[in-house]
PDB file of N, CA and C in Angstrom:
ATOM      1  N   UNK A   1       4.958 -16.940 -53.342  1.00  0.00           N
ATOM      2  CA  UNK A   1       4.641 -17.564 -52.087  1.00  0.00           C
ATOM      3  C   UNK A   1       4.458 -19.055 -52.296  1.00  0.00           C
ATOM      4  N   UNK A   2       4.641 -19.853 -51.400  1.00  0.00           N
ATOM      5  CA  UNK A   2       4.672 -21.617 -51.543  1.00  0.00           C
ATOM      6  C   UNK A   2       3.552 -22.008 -51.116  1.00  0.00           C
ATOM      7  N   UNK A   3       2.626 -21.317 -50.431  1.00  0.00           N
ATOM      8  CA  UNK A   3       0.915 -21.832 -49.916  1.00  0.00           C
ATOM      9  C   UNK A   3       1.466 -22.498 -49.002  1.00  0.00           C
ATOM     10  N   UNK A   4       2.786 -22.199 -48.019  1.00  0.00           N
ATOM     11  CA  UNK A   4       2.912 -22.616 -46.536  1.00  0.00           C
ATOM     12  C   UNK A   4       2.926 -21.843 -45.634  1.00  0.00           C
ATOM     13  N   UNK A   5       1.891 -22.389 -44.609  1.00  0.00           N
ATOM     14  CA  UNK A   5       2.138 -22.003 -43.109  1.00  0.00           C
ATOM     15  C   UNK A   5       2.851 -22.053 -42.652  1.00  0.00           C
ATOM     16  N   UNK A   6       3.763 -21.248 -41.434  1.00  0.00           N
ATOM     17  CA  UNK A   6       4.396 -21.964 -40.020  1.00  0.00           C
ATOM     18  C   UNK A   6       3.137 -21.287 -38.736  1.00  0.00           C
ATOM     19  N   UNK A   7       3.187 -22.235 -38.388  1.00  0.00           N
ATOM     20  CA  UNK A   7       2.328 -22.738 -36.889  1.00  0.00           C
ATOM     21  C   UNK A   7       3.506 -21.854 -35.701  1.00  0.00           C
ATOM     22  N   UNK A   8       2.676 -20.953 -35.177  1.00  0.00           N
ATOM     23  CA  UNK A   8       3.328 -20.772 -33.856  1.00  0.00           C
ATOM     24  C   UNK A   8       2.560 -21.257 -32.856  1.00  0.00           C
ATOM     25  N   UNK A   9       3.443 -21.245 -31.713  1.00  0.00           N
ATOM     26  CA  UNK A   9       2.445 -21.357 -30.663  1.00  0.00           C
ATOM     27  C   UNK A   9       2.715 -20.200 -29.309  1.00  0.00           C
ATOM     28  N   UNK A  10       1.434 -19.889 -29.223  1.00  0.00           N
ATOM     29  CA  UNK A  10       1.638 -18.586 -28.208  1.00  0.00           C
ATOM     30  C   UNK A  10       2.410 -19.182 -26.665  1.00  0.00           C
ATOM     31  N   UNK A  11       2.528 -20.067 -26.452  1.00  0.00           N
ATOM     32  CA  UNK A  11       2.699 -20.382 -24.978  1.00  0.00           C
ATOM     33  C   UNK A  11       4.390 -20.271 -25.562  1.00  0.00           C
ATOM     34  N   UNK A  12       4.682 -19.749 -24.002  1.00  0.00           N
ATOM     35  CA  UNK A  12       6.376 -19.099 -23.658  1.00  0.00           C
ATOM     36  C   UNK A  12       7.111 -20.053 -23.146  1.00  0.00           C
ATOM     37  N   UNK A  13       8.279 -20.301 -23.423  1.00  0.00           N
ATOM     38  CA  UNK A  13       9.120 -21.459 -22.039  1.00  0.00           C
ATOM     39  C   UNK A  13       9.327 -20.574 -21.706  1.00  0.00           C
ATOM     40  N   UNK A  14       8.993 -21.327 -19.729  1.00  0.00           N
ATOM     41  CA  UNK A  14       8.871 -20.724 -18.583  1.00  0.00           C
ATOM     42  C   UNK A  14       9.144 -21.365 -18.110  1.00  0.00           C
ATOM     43  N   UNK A  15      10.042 -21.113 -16.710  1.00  0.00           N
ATOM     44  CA  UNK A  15      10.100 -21.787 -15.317  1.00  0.00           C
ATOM     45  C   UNK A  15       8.814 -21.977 -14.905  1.00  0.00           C
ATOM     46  N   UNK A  16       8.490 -22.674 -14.822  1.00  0.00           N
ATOM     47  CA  UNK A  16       6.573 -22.932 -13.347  1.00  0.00           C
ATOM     48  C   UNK A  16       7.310 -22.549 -11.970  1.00  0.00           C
ATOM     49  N   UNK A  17       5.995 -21.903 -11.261  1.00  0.00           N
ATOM     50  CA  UNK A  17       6.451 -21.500 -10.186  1.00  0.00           C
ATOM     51  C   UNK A  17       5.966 -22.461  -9.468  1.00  0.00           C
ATOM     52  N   UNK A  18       7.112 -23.408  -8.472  1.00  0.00           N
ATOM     53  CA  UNK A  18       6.661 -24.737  -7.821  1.00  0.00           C
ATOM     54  C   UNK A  18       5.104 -24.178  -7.351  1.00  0.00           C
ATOM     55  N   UNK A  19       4.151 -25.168  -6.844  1.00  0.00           N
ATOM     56  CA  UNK A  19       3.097 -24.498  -5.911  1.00  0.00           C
ATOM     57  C   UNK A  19       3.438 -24.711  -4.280  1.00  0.00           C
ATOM     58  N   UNK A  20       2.869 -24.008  -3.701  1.00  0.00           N
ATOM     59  CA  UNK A  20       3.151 -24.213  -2.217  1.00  0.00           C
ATOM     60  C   UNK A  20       1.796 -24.514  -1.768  1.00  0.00           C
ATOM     61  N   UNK A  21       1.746 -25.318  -0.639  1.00  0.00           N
ATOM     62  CA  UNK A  21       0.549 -25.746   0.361  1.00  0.00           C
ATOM     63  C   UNK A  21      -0.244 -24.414   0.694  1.00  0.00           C
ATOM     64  N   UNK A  22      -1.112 -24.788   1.511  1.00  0.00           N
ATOM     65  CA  UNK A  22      -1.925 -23.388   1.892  1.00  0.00           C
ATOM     66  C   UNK A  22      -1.063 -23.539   3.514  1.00  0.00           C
ATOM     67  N   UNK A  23      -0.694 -22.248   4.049  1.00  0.00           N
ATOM     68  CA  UNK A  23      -0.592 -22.565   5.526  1.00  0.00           C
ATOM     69  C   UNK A  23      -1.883 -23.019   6.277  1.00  0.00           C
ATOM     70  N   UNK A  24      -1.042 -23.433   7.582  1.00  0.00           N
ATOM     71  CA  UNK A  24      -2.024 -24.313   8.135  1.00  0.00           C
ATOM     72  C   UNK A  24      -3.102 -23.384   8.878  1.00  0.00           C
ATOM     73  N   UNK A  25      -4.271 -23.261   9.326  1.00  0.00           N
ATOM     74  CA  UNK A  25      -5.109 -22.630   9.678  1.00  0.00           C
ATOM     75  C   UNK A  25      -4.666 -21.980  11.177  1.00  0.00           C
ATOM     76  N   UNK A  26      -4.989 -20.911  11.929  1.00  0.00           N
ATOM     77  CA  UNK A  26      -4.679 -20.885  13.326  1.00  0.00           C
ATOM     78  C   UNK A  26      -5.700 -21.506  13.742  1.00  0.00           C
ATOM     79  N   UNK A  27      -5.403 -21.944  15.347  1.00  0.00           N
ATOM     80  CA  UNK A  27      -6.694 -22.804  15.952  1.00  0.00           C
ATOM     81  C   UNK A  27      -7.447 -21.321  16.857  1.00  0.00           C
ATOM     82  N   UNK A  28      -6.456 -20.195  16.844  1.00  0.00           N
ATOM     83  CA  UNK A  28      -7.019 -19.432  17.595  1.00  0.00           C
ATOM     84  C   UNK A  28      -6.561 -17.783  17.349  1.00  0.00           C
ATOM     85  N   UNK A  29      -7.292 -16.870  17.611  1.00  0.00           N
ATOM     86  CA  UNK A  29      -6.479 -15.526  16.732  1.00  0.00           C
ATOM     87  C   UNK A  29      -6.295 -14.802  18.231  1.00  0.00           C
ATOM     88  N   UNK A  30      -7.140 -15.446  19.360  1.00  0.00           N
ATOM     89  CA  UNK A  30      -6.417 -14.664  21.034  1.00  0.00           C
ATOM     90  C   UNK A  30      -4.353 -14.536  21.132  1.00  0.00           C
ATOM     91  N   UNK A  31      -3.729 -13.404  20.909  1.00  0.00           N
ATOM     92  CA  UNK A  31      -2.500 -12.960  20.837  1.00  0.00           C
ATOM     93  C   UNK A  31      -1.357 -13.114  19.884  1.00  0.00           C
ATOM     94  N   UNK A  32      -2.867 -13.095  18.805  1.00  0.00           N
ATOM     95  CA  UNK A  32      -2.345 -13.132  17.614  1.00  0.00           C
ATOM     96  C   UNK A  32      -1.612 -11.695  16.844  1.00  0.00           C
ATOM     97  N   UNK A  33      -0.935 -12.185  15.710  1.00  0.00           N
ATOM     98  CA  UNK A  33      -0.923 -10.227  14.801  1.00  0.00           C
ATOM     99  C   UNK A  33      -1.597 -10.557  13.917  1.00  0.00           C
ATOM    100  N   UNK A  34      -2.817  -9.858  14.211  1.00  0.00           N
ATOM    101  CA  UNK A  34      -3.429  -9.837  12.368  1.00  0.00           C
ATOM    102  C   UNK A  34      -3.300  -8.633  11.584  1.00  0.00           C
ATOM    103  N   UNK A  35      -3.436  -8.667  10.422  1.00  0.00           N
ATOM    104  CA  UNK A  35      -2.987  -7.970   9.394  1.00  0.00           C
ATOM    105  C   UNK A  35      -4.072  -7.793   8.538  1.00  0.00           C
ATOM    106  N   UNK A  36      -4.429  -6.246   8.753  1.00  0.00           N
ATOM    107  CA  UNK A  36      -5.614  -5.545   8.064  1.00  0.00           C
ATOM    108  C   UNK A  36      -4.959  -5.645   6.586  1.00  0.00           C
ATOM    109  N   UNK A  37      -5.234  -5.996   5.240  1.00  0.00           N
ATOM    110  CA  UNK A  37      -5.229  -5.385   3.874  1.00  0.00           C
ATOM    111  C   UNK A  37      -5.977  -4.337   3.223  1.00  0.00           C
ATOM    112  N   UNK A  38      -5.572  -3.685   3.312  1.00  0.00           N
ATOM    113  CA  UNK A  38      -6.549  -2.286   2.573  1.00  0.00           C
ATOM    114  C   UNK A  38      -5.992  -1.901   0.847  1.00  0.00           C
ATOM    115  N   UNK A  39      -6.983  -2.739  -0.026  1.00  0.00           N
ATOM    116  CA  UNK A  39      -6.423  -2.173  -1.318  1.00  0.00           C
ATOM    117  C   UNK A  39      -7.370  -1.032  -1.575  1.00  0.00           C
ATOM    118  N   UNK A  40      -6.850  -0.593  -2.946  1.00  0.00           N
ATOM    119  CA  UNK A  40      -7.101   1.296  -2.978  1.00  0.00           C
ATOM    120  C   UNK A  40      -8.081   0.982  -3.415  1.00  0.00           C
ATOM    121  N   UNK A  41      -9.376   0.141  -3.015  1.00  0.00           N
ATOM    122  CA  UNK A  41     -10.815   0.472  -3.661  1.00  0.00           C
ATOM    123  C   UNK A  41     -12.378   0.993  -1.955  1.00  0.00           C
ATOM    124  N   UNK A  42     -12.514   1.911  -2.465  1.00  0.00           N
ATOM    125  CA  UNK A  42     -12.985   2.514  -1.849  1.00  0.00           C
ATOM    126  C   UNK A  42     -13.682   2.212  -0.556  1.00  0.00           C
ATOM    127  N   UNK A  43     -14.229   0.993  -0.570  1.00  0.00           N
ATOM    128  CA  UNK A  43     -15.186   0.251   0.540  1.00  0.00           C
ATOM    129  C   UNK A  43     -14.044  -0.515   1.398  1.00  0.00           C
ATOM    130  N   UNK A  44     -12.963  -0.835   1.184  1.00  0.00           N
ATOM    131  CA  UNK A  44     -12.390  -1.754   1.878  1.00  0.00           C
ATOM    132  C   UNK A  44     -11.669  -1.410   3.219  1.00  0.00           C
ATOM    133  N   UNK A  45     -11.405   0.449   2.972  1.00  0.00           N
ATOM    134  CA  UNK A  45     -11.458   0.922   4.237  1.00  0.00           C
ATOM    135  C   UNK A  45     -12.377   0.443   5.770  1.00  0.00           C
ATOM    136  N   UNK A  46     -13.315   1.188   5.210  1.00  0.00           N
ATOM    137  CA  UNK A  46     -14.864   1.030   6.458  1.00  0.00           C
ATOM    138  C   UNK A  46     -15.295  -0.506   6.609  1.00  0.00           C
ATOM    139  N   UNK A  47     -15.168  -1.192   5.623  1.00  0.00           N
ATOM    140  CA  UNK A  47     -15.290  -2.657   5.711  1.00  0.00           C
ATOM    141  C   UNK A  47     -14.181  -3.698   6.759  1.00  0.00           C
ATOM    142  N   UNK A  48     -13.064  -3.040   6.473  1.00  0.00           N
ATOM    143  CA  UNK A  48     -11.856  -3.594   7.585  1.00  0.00           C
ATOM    144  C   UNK A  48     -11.962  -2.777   9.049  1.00  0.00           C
ATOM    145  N   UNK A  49     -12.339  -1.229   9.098  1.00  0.00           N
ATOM    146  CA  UNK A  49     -12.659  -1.041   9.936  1.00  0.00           C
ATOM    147  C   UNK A  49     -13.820  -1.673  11.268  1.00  0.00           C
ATOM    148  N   UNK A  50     -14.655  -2.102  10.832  1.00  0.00           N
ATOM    149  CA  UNK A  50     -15.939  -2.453  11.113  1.00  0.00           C
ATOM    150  C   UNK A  50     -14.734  -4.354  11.334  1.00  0.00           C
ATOM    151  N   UNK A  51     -14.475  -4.580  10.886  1.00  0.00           N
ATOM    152  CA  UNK A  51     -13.795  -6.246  11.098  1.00  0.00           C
ATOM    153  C   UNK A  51     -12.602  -5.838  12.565  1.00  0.00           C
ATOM    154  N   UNK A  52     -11.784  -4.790  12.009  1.00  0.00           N
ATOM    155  CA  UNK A  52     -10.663  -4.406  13.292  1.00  0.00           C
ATOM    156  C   UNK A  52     -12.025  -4.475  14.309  1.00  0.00           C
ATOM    157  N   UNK A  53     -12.862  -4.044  14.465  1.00  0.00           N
ATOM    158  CA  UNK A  53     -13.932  -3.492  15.610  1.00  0.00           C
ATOM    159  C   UNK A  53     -14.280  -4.525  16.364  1.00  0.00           C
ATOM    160  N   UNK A  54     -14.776  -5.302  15.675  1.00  0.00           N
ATOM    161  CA  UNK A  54     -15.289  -7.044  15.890  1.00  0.00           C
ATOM    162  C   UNK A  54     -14.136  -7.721  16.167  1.00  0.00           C
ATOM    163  N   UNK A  55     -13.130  -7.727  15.746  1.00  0.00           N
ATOM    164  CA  UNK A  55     -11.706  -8.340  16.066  1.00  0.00           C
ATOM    165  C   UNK A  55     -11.107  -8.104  17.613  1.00  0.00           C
ATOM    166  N   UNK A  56     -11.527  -6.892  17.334  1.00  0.00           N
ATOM    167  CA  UNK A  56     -10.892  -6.108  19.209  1.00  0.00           C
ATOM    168  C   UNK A  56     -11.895  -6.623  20.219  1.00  0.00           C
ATOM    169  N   UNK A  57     -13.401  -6.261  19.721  1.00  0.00           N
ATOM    170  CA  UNK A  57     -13.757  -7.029  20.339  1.00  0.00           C
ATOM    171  C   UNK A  57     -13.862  -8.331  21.446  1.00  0.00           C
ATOM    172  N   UNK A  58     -13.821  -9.296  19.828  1.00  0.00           N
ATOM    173  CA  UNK A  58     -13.788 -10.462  20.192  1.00  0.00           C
ATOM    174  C   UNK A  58     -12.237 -11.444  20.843  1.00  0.00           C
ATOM    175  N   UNK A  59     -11.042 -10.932  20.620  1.00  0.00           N
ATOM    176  CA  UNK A  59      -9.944 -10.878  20.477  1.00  0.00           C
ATOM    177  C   UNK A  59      -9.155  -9.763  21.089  1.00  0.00           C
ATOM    178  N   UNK A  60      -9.451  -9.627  22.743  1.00  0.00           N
ATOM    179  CA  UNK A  60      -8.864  -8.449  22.999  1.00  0.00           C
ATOM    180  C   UNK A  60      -6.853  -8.737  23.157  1.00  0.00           C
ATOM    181  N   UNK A  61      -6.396  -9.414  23.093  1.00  0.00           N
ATOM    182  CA  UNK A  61      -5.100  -9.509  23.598  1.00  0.00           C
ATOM    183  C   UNK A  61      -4.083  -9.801  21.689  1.00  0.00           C
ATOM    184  N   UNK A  62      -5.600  -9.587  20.863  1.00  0.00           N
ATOM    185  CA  UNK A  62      -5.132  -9.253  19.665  1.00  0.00           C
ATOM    186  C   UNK A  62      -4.332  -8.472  19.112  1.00  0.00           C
ATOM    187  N   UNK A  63      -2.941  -8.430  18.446  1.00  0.00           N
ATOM    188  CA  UNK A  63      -2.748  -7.189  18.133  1.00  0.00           C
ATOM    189  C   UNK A  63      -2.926  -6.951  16.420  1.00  0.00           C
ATOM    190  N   UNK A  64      -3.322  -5.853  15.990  1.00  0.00           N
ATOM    191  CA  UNK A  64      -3.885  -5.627  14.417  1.00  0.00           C
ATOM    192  C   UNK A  64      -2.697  -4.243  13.414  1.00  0.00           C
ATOM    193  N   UNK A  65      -2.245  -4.758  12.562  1.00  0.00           N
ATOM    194  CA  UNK A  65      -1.690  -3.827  11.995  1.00  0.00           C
ATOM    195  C   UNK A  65      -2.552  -3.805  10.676  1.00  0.00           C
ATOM    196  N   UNK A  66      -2.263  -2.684  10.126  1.00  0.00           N
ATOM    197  CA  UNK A  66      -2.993  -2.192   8.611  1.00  0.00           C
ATOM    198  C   UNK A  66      -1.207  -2.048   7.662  1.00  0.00           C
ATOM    199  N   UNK A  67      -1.919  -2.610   6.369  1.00  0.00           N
ATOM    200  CA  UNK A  67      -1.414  -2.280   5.334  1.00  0.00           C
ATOM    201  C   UNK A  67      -2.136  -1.875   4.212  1.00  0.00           C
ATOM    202  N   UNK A  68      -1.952  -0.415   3.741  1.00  0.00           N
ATOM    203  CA  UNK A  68      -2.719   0.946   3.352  1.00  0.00           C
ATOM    204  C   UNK A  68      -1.830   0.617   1.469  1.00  0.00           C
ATOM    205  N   UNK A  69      -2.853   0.052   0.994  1.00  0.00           N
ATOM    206  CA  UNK A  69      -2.072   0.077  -0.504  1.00  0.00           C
ATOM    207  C   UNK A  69      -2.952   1.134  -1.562  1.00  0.00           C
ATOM    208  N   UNK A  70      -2.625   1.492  -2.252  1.00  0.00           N
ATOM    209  CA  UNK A  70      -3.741   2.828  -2.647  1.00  0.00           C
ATOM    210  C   UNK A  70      -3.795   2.339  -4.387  1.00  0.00           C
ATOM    211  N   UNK A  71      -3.607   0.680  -4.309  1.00  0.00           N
ATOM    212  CA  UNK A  71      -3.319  -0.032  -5.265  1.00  0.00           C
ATOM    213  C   UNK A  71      -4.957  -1.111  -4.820  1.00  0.00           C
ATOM    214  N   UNK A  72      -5.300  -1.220  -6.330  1.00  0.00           N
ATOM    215  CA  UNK A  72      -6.841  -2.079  -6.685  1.00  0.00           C
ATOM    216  C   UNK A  72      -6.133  -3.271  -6.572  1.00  0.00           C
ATOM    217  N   UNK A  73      -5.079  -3.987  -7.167  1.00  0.00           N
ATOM    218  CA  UNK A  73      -4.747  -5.292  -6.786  1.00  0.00           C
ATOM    219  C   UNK A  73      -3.146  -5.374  -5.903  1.00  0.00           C
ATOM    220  N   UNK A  74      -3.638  -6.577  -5.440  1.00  0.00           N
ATOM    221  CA  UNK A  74      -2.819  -6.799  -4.296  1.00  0.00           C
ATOM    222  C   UNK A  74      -1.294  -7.011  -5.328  1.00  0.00           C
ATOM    223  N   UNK A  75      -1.585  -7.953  -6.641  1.00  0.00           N
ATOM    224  CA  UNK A  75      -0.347  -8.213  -7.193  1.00  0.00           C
ATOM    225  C   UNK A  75       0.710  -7.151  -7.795  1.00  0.00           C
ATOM    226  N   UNK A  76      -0.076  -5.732  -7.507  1.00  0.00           N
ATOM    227  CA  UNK A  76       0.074  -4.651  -8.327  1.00  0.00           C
ATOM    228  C   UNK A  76       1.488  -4.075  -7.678  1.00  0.00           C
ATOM    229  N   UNK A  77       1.939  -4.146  -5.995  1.00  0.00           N
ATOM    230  CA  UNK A  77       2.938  -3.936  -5.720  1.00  0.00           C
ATOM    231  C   UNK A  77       4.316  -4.278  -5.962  1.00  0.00           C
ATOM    232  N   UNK A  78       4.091  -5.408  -6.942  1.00  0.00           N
ATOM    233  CA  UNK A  78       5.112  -5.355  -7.555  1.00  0.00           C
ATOM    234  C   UNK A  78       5.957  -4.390  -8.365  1.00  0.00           C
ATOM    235  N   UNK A  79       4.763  -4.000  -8.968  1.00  0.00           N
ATOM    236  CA  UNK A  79       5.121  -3.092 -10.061  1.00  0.00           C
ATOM    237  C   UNK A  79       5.424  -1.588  -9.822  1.00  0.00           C
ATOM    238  N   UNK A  80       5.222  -1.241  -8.378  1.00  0.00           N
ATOM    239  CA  UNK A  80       4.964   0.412  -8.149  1.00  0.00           C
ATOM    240  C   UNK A  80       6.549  -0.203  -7.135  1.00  0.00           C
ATOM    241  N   UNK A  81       7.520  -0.789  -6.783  1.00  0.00           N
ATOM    242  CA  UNK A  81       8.326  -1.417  -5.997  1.00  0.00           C
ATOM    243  C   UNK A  81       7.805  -0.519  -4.275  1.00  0.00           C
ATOM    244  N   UNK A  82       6.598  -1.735  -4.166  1.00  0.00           N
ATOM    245  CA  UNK A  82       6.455  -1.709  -2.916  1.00  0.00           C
ATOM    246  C   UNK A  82       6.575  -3.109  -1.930  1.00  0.00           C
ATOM    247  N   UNK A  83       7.638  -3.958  -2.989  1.00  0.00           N
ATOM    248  CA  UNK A  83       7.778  -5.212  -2.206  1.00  0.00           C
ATOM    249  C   UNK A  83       8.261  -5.579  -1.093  1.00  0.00           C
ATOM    250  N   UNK A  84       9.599  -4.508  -0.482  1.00  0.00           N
ATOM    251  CA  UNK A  84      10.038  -4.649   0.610  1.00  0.00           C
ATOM    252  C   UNK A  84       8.801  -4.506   1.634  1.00  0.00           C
ATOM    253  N   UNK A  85       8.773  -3.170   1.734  1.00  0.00           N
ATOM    254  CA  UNK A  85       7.301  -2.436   2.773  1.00  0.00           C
ATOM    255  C   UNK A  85       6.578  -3.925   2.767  1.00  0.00           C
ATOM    256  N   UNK A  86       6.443  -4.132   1.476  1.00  0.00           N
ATOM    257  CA  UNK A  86       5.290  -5.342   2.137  1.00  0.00           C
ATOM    258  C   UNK A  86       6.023  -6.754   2.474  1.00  0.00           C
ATOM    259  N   UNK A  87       6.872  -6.977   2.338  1.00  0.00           N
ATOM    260  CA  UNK A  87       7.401  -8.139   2.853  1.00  0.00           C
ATOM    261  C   UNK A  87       8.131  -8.039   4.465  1.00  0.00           C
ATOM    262  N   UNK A  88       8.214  -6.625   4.350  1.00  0.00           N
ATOM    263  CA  UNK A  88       8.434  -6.177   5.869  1.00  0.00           C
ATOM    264  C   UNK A  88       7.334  -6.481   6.700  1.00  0.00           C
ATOM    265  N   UNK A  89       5.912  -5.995   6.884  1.00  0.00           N
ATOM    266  CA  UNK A  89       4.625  -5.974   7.037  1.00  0.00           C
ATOM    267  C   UNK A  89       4.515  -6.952   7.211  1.00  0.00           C
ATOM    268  N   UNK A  90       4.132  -8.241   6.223  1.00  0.00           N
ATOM    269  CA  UNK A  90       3.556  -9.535   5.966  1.00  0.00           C
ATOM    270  C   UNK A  90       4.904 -10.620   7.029  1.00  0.00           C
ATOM    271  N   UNK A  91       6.139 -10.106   7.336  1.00  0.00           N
ATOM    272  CA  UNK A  91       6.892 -11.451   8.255  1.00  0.00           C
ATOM    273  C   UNK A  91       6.356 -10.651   9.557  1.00  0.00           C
ATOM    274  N   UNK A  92       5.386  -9.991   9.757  1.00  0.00           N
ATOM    275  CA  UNK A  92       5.017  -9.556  11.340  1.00  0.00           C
ATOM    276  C   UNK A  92       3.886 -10.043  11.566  1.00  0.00           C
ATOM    277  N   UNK A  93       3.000 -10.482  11.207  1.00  0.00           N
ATOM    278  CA  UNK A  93       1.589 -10.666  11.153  1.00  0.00           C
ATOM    279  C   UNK A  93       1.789 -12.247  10.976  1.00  0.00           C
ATOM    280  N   UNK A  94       0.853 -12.696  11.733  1.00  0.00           N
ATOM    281  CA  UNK A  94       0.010 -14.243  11.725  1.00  0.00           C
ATOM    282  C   UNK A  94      -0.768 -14.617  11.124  1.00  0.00           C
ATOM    283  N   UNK A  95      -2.173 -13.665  10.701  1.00  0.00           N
ATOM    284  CA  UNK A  95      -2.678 -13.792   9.795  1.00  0.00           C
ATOM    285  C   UNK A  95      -2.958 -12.685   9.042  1.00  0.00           C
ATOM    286  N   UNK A  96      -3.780 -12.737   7.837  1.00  0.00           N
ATOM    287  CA  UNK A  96      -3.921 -11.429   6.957  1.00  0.00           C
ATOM    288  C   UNK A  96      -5.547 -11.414   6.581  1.00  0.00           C
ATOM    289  N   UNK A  97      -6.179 -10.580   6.722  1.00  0.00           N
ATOM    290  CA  UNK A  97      -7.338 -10.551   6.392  1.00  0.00           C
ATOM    291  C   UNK A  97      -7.365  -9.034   5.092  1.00  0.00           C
ATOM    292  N   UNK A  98      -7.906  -9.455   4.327  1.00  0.00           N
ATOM    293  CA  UNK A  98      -7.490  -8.568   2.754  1.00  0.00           C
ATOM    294  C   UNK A  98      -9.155  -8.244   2.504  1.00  0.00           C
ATOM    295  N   UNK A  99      -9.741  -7.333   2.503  1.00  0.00           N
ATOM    296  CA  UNK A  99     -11.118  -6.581   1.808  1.00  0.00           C
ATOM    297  C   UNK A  99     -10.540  -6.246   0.667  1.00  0.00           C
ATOM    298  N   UNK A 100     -11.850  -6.596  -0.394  1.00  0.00           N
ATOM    299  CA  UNK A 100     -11.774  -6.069  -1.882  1.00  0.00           C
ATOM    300  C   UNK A 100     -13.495  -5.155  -1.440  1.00  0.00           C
ATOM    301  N   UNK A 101     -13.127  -3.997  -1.902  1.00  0.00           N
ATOM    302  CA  UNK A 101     -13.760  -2.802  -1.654  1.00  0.00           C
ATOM    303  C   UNK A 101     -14.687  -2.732  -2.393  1.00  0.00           C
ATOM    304  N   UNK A 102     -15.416  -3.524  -3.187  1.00  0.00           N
ATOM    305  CA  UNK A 102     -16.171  -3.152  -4.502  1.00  0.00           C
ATOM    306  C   UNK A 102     -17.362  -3.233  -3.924  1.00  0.00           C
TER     307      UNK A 102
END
């Protein structure tokens, strides 16, 4: 052996994924689509329920769809190929309101 190292380095060449802005806020959610998130952790059911409730409420000319993922993270649909379904879902909705169930 020569008593030399080689040095790696853990970081990968990668494309960066440009960043994007945040969208802009609504000024108002009256005849809006909002978009329930339900990931698969247990509380986030009754927790979005109880928000749809207050939403209808407050927001009657609201309309609310649910998306039912039986997945703990949201990034996880990638991997089970539930990207269409959700990219179907997500171009209908205005905004998205997402409960983490814990």
């Amino acid at each position: 052996m020569s008593g030399q190292y080689e040095v790696l380095s853990p970081w990968a060449e990668a494309d960066p994924v440009p960043p994007k802005g945040i969208s802009p806020r609504l000024t108002d959610l009256a005849g809006k689509k909002i978009g329930l998130f339900a990931n698969g952790k247990r509380a986030s059911r009754p927790i979005l329920t109880v928000v749809e409730k207050k939403l209808r409420q407050r927001y009657p000319t609201a309309e609310i769809s649910w998306y039912m993922s039986r997945l703990s993270e949201a990034a996880d649909i990638e991997l089970v190929g539930k990207v269409a379904s959700f990219e179907e879902w997500i171009k209908g909705v205005d905004a998205v309101i997402l409960a983490v169930g814990d």
